[in-house]
PDB file of N, CA and C in Angstrom:
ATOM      1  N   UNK A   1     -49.756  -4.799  32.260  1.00  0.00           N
ATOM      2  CA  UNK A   1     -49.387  -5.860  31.350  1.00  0.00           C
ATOM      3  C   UNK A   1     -50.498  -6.913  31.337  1.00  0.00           C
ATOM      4  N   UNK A   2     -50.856  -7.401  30.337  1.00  0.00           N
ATOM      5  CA  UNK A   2     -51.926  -8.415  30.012  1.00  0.00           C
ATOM      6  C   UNK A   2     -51.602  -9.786  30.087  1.00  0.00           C
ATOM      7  N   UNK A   3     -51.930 -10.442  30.839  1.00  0.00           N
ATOM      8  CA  UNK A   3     -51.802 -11.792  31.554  1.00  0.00           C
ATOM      9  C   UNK A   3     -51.727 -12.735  29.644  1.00  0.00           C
ATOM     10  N   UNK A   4     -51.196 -14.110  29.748  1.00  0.00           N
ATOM     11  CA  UNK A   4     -51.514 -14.912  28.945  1.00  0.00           C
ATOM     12  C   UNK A   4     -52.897 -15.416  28.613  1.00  0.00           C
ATOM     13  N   UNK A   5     -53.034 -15.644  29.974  1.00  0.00           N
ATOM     14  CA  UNK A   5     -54.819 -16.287  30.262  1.00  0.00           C
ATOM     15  C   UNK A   5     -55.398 -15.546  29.721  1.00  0.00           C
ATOM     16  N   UNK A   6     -55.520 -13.867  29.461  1.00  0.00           N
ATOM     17  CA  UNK A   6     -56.395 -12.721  29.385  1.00  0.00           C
ATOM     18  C   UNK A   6     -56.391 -12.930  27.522  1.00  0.00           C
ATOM     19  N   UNK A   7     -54.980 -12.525  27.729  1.00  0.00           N
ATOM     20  CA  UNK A   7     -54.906 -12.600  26.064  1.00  0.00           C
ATOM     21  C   UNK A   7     -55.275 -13.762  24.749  1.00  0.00           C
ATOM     22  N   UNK A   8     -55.315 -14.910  25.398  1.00  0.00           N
ATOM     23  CA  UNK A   8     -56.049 -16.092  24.904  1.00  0.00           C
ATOM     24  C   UNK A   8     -57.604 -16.086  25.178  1.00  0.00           C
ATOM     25  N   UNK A   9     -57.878 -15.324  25.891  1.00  0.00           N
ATOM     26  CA  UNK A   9     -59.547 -15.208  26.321  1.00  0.00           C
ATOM     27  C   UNK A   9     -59.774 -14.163  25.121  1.00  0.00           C
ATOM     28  N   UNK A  10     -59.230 -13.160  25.177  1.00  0.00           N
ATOM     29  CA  UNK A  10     -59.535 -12.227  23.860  1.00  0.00           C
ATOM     30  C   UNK A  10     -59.695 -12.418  22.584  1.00  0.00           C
ATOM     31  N   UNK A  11     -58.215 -13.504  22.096  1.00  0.00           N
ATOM     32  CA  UNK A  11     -58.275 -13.952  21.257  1.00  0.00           C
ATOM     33  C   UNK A  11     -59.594 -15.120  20.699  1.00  0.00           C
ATOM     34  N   UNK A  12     -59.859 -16.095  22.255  1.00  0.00           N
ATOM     35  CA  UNK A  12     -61.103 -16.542  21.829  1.00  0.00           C
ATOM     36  C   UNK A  12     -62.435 -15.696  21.343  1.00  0.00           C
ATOM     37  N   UNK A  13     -62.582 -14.817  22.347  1.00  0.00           N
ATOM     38  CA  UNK A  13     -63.666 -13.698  21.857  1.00  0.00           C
ATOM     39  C   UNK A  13     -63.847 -13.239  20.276  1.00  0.00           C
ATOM     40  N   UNK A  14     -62.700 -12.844  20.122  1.00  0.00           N
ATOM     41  CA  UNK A  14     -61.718 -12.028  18.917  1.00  0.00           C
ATOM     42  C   UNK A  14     -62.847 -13.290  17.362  1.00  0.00           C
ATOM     43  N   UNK A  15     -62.845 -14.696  17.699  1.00  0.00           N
ATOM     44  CA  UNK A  15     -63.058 -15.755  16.778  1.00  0.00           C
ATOM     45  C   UNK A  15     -63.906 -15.800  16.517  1.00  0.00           C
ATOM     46  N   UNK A  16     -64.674 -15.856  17.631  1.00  0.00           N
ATOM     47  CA  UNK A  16     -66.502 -15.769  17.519  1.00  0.00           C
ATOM     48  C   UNK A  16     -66.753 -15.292  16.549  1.00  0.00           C
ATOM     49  N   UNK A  17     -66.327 -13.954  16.184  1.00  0.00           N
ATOM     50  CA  UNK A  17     -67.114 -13.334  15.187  1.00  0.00           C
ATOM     51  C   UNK A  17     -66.986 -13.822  13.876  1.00  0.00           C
ATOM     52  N   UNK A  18     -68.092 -13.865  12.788  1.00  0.00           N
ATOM     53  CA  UNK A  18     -67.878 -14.508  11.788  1.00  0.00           C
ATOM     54  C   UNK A  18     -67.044 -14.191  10.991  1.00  0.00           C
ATOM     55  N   UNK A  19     -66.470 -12.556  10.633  1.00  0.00           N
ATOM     56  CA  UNK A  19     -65.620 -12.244  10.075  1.00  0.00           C
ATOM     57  C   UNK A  19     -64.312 -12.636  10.590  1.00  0.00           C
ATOM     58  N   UNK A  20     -64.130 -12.937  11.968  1.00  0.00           N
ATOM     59  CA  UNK A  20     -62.820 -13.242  12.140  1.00  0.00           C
ATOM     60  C   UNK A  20     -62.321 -14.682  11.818  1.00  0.00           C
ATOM     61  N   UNK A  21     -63.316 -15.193  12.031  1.00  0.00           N
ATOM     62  CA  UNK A  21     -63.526 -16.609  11.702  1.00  0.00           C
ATOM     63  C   UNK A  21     -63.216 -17.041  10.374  1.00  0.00           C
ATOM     64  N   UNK A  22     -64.002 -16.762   9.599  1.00  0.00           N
ATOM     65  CA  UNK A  22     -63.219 -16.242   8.052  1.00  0.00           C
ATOM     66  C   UNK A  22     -62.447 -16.086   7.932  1.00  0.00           C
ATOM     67  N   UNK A  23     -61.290 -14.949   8.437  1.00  0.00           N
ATOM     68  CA  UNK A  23     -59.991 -14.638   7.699  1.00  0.00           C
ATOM     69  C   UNK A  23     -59.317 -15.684   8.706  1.00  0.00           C
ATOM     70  N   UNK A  24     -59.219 -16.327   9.425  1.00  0.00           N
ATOM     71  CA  UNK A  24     -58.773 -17.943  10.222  1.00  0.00           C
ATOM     72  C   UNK A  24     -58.784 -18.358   9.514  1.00  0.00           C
ATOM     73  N   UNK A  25     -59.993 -18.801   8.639  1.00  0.00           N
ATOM     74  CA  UNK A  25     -59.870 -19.873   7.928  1.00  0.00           C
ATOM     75  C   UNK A  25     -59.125 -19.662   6.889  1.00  0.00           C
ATOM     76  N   UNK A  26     -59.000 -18.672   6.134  1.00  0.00           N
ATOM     77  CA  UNK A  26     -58.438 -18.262   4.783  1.00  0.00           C
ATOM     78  C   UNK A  26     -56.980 -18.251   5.174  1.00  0.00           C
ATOM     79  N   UNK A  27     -56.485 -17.941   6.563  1.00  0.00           N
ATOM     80  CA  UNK A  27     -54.994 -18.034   6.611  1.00  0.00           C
ATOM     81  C   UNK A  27     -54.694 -19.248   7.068  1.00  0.00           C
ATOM     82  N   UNK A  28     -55.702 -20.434   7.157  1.00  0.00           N
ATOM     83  CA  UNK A  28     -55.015 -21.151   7.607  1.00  0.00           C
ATOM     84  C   UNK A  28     -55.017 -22.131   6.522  1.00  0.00           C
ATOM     85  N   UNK A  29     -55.901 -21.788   5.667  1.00  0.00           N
ATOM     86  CA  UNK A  29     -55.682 -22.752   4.052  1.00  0.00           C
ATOM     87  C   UNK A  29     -54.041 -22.349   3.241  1.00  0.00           C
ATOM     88  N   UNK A  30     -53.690 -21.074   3.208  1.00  0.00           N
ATOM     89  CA  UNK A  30     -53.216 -20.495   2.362  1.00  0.00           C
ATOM     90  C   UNK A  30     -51.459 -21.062   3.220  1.00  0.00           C
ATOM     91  N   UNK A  31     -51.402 -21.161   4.718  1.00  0.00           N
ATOM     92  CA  UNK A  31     -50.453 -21.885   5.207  1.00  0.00           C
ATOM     93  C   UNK A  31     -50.298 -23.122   5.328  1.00  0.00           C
ATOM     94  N   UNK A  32     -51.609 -24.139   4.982  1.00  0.00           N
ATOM     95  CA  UNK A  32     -51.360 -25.191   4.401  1.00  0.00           C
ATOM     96  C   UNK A  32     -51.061 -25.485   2.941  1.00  0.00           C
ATOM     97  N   UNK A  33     -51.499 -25.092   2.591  1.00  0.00           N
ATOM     98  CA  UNK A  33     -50.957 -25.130   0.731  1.00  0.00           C
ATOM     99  C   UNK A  33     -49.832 -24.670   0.368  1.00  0.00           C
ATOM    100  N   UNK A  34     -48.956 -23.351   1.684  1.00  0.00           N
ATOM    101  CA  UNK A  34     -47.620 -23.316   1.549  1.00  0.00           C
ATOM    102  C   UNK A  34     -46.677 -24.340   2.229  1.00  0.00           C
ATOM    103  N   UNK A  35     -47.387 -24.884   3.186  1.00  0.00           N
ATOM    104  CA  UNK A  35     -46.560 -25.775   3.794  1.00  0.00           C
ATOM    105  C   UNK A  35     -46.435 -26.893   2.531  1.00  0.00           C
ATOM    106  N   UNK A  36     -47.555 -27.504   2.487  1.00  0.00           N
ATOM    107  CA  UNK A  36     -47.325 -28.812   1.732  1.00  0.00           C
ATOM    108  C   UNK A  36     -46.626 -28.519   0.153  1.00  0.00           C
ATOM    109  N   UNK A  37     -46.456 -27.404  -0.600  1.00  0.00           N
ATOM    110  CA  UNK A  37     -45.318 -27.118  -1.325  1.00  0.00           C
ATOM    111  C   UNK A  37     -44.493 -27.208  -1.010  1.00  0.00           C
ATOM    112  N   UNK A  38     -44.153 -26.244  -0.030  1.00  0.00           N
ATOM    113  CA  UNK A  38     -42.663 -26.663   0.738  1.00  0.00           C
ATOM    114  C   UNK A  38     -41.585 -27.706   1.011  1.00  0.00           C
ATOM    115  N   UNK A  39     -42.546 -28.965   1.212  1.00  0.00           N
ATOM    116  CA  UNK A  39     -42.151 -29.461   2.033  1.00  0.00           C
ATOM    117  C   UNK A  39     -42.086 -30.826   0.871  1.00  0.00           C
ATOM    118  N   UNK A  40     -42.708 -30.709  -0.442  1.00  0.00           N
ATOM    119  CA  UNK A  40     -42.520 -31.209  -1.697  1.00  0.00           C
ATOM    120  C   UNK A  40     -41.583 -30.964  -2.613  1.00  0.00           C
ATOM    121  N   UNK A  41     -41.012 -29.807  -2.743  1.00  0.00           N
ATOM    122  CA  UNK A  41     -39.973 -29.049  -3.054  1.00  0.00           C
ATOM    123  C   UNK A  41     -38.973 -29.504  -2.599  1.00  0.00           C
ATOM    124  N   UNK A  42     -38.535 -29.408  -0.756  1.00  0.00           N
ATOM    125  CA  UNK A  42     -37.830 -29.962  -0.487  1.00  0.00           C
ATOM    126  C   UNK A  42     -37.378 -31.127  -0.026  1.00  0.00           C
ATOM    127  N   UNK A  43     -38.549 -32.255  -0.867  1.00  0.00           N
ATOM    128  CA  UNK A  43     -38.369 -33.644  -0.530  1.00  0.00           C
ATOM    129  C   UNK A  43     -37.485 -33.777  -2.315  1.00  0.00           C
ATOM    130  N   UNK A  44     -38.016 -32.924  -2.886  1.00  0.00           N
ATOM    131  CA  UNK A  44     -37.315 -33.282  -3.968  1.00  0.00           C
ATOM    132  C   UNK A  44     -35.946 -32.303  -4.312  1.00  0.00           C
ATOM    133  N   UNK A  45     -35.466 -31.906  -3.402  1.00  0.00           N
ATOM    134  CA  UNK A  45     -34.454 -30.999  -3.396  1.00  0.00           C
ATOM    135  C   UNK A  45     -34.040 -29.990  -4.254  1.00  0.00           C
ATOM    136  N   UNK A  46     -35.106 -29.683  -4.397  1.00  0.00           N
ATOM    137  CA  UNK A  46     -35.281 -28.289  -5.654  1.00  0.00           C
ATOM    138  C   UNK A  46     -35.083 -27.096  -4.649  1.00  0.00           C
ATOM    139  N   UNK A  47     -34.800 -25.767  -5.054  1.00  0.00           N
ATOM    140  CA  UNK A  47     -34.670 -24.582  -4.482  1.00  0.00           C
ATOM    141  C   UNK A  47     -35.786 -23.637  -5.019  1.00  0.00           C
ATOM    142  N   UNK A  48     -36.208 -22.829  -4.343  1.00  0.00           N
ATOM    143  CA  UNK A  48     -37.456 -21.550  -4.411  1.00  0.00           C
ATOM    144  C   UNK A  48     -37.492 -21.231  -5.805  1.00  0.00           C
ATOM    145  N   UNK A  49     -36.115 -20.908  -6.224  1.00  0.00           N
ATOM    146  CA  UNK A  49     -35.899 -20.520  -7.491  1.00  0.00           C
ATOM    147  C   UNK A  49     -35.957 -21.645  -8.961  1.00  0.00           C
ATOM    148  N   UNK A  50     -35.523 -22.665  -8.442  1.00  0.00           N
ATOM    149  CA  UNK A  50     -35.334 -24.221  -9.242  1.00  0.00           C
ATOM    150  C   UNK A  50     -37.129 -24.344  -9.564  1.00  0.00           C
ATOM    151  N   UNK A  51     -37.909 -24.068  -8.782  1.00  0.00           N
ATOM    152  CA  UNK A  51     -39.309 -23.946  -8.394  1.00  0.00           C
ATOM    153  C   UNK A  51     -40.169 -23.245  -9.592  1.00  0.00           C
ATOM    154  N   UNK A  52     -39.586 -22.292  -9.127  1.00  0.00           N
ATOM    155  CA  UNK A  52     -40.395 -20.696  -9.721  1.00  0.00           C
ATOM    156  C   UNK A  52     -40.465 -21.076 -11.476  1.00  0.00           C
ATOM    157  N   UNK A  53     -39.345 -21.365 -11.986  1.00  0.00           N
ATOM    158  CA  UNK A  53     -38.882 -21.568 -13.254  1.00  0.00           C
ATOM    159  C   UNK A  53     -40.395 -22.106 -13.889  1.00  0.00           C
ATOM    160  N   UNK A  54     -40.358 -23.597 -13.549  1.00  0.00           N
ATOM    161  CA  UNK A  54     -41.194 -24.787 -14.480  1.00  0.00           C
ATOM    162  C   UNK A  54     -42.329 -23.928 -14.401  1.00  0.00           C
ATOM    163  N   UNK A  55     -42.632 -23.221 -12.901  1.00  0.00           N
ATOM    164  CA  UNK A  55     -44.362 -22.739 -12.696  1.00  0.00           C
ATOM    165  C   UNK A  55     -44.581 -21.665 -13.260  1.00  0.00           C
ATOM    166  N   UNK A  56     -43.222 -21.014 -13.938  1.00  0.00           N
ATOM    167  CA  UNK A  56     -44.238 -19.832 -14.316  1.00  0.00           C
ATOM    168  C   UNK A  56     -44.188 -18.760 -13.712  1.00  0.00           C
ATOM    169  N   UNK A  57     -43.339 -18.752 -12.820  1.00  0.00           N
ATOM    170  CA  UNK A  57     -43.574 -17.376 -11.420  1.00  0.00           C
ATOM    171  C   UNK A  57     -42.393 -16.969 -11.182  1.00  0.00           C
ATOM    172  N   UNK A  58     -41.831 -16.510 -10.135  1.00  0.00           N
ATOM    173  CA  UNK A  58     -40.669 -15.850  -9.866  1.00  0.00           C
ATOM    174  C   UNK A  58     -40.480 -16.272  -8.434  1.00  0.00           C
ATOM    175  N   UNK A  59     -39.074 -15.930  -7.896  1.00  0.00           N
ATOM    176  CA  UNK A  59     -38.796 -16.764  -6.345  1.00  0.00           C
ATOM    177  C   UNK A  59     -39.141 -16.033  -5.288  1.00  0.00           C
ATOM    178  N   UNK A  60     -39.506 -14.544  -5.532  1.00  0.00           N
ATOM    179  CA  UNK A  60     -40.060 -13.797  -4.522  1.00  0.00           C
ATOM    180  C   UNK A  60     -41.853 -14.571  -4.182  1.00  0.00           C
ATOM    181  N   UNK A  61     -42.796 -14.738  -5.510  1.00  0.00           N
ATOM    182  CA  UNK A  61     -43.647 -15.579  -5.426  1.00  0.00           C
ATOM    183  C   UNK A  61     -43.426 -16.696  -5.061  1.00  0.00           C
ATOM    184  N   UNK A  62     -42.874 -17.430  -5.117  1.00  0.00           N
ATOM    185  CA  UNK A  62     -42.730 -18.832  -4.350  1.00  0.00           C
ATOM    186  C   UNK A  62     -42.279 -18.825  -2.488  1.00  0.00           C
ATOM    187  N   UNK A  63     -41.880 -17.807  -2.070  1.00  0.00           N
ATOM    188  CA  UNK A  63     -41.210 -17.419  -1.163  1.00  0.00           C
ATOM    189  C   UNK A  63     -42.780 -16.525  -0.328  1.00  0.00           C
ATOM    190  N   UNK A  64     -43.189 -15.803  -1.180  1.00  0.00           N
ATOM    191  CA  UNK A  64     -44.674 -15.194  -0.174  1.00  0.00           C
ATOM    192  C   UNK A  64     -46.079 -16.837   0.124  1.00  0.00           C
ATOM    193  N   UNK A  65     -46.024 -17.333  -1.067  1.00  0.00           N
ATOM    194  CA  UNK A  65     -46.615 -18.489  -0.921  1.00  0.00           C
ATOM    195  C   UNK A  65     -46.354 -19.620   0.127  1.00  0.00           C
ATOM    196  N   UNK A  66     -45.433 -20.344  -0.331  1.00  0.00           N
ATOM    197  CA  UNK A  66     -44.871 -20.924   1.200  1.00  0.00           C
ATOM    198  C   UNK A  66     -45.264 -20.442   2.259  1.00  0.00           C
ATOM    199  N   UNK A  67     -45.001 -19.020   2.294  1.00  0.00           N
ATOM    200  CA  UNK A  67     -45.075 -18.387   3.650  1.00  0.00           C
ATOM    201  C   UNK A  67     -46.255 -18.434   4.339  1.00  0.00           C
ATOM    202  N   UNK A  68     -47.530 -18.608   3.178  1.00  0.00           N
ATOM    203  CA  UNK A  68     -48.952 -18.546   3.595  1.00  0.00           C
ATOM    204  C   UNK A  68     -49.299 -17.072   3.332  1.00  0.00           C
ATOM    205  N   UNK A  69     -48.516 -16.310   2.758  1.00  0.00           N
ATOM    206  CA  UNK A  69     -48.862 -14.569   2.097  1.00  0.00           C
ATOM    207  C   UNK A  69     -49.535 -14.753   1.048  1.00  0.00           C
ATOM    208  N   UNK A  70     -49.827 -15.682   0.171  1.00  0.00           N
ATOM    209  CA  UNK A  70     -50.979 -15.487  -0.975  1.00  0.00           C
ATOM    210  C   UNK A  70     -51.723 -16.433  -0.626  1.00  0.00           C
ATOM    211  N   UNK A  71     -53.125 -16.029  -1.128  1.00  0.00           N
ATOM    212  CA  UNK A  71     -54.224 -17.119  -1.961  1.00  0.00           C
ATOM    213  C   UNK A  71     -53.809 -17.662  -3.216  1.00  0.00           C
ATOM    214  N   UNK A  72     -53.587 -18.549  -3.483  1.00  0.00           N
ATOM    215  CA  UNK A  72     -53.372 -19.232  -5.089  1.00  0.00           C
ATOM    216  C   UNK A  72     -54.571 -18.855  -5.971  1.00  0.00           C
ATOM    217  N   UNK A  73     -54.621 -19.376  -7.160  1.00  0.00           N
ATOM    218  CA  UNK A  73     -55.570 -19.242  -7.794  1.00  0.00           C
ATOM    219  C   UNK A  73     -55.015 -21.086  -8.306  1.00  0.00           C
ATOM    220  N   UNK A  74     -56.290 -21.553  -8.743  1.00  0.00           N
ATOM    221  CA  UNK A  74     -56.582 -23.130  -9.529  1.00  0.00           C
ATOM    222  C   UNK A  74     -55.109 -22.898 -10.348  1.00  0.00           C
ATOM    223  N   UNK A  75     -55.409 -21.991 -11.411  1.00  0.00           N
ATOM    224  CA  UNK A  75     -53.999 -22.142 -12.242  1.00  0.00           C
ATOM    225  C   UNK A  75     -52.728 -22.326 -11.935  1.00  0.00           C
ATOM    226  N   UNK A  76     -52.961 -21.330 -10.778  1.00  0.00           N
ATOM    227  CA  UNK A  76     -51.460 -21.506 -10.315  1.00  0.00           C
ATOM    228  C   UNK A  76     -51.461 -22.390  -9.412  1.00  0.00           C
ATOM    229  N   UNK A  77     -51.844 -23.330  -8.663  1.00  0.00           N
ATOM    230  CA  UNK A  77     -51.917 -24.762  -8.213  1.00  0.00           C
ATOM    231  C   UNK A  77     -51.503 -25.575  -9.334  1.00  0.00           C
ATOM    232  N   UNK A  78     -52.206 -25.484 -10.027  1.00  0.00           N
ATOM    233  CA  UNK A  78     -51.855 -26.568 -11.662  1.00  0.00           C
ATOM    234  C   UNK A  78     -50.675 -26.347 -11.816  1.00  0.00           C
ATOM    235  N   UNK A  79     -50.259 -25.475 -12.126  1.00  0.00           N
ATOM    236  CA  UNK A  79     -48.906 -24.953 -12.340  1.00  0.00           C
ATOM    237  C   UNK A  79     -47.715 -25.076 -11.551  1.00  0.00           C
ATOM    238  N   UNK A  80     -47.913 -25.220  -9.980  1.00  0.00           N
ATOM    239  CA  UNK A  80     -47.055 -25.434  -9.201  1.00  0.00           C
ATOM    240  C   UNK A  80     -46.956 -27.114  -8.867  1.00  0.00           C
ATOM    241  N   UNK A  81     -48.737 -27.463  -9.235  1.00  0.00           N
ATOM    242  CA  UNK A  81     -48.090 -29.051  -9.271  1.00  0.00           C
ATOM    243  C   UNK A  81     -47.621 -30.011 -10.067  1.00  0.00           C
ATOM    244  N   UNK A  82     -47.829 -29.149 -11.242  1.00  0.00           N
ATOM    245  CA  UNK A  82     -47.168 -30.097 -12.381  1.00  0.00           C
ATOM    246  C   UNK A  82     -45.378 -29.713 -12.572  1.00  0.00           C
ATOM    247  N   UNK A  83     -44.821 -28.417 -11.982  1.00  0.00           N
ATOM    248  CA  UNK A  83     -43.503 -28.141 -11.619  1.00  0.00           C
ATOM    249  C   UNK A  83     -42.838 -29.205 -10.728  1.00  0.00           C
ATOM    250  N   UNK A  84     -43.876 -29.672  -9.535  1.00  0.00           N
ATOM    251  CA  UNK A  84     -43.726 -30.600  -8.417  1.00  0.00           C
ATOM    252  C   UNK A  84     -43.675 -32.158  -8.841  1.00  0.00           C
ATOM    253  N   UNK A  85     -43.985 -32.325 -10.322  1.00  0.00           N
ATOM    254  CA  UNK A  85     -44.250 -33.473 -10.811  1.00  0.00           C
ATOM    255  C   UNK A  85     -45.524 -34.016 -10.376  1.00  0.00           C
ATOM    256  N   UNK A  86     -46.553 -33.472 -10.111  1.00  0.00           N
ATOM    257  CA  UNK A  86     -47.917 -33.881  -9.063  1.00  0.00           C
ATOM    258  C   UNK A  86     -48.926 -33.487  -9.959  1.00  0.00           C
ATOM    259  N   UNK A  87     -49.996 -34.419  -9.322  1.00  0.00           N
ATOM    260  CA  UNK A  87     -51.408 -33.339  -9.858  1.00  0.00           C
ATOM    261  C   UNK A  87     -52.195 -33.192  -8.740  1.00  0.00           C
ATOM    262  N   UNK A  88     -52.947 -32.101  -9.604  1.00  0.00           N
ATOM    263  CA  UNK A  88     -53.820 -31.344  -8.505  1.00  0.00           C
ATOM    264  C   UNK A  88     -54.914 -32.134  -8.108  1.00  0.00           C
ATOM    265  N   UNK A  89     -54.823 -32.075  -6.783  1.00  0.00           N
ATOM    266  CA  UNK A  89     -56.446 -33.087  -6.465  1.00  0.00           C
ATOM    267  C   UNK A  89     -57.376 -31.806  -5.600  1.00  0.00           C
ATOM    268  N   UNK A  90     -58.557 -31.791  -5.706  1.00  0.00           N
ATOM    269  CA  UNK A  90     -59.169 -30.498  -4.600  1.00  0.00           C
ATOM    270  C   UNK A  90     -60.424 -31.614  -4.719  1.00  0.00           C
ATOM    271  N   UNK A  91     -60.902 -31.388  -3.119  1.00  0.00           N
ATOM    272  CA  UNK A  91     -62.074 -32.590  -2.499  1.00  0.00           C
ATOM    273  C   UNK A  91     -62.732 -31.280  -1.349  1.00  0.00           C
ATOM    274  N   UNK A  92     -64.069 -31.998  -0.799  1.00  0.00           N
ATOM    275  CA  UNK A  92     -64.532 -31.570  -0.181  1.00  0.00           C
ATOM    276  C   UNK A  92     -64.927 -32.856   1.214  1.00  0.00           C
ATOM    277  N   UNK A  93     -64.532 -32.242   1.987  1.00  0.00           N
ATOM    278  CA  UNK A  93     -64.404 -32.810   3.469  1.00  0.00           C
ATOM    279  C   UNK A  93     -65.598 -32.485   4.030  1.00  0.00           C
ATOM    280  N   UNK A  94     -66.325 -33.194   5.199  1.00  0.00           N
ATOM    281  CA  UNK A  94     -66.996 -32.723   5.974  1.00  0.00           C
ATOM    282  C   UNK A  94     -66.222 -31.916   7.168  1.00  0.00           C
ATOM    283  N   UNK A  95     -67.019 -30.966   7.700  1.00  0.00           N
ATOM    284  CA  UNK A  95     -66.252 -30.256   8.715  1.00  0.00           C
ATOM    285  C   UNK A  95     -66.273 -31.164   9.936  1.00  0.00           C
ATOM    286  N   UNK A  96     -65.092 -30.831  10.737  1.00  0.00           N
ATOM    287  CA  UNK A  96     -65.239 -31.132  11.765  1.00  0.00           C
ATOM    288  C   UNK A  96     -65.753 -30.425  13.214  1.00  0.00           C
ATOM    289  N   UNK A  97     -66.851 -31.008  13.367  1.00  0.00           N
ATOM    290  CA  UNK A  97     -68.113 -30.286  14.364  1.00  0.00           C
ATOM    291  C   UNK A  97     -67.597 -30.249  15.745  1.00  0.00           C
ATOM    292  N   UNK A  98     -66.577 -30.616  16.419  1.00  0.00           N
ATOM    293  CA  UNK A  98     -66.008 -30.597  17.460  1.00  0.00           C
ATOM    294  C   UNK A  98     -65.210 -29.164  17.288  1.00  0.00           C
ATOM    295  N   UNK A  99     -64.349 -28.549  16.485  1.00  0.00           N
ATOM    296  CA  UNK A  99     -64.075 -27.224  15.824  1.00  0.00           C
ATOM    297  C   UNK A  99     -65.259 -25.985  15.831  1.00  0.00           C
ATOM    298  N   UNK A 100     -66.331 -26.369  15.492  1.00  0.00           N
ATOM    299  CA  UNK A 100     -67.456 -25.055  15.014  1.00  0.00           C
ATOM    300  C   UNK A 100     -67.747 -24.692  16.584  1.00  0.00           C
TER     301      UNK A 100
END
């Protein structure tokens, strides 16, 4: 059986590489952009389906999204934030070098 310690050492290893590093990053955008729907949705007490309607999509799509299972595309951001009553803002950050 593989210790915790071991398996977090792997997983660090596992990062290093640039490809893994990459799909990190890509899942961890795609679970922020589901979170912060989410969590807009249900500040405004709409349901998955109440959702899906205005944007254009269906509640199985709103339901993989949230989840962090898709990449969006621009449109469908537009689309989900003008459902949300919102607009889309997209910026560019400096990275944070304590992370790299």
């Amino acid at each position: 059986m593989t210790s915790r310690g071991n398996r977090d050492a792997l997983r660090e290893d596992a990062l290093r590489a640039p490809e893994a590093a990459a799909g990190y990053e890509a899942a961890r955008v795609r679970f922020e952009l589901g979170r912060a729907v989410r969590e807009r949705r249900e500040a405004l007490g709409m349901t998955q389906t109440g959702l899906a309607r205005p944007a254009g999509l269906q509640q199985p799509s709103i339901a993989r999204f949230e989840a962090g299972g898709t990449m969006p595309t621009l449109p469908m951001l537009e689309r989900l934030a003008a459902a949300l009553g919102m607009r889309l803002r997209i910026k560019f950050e400096p990275r944070d070098r304590a992370a790299d």
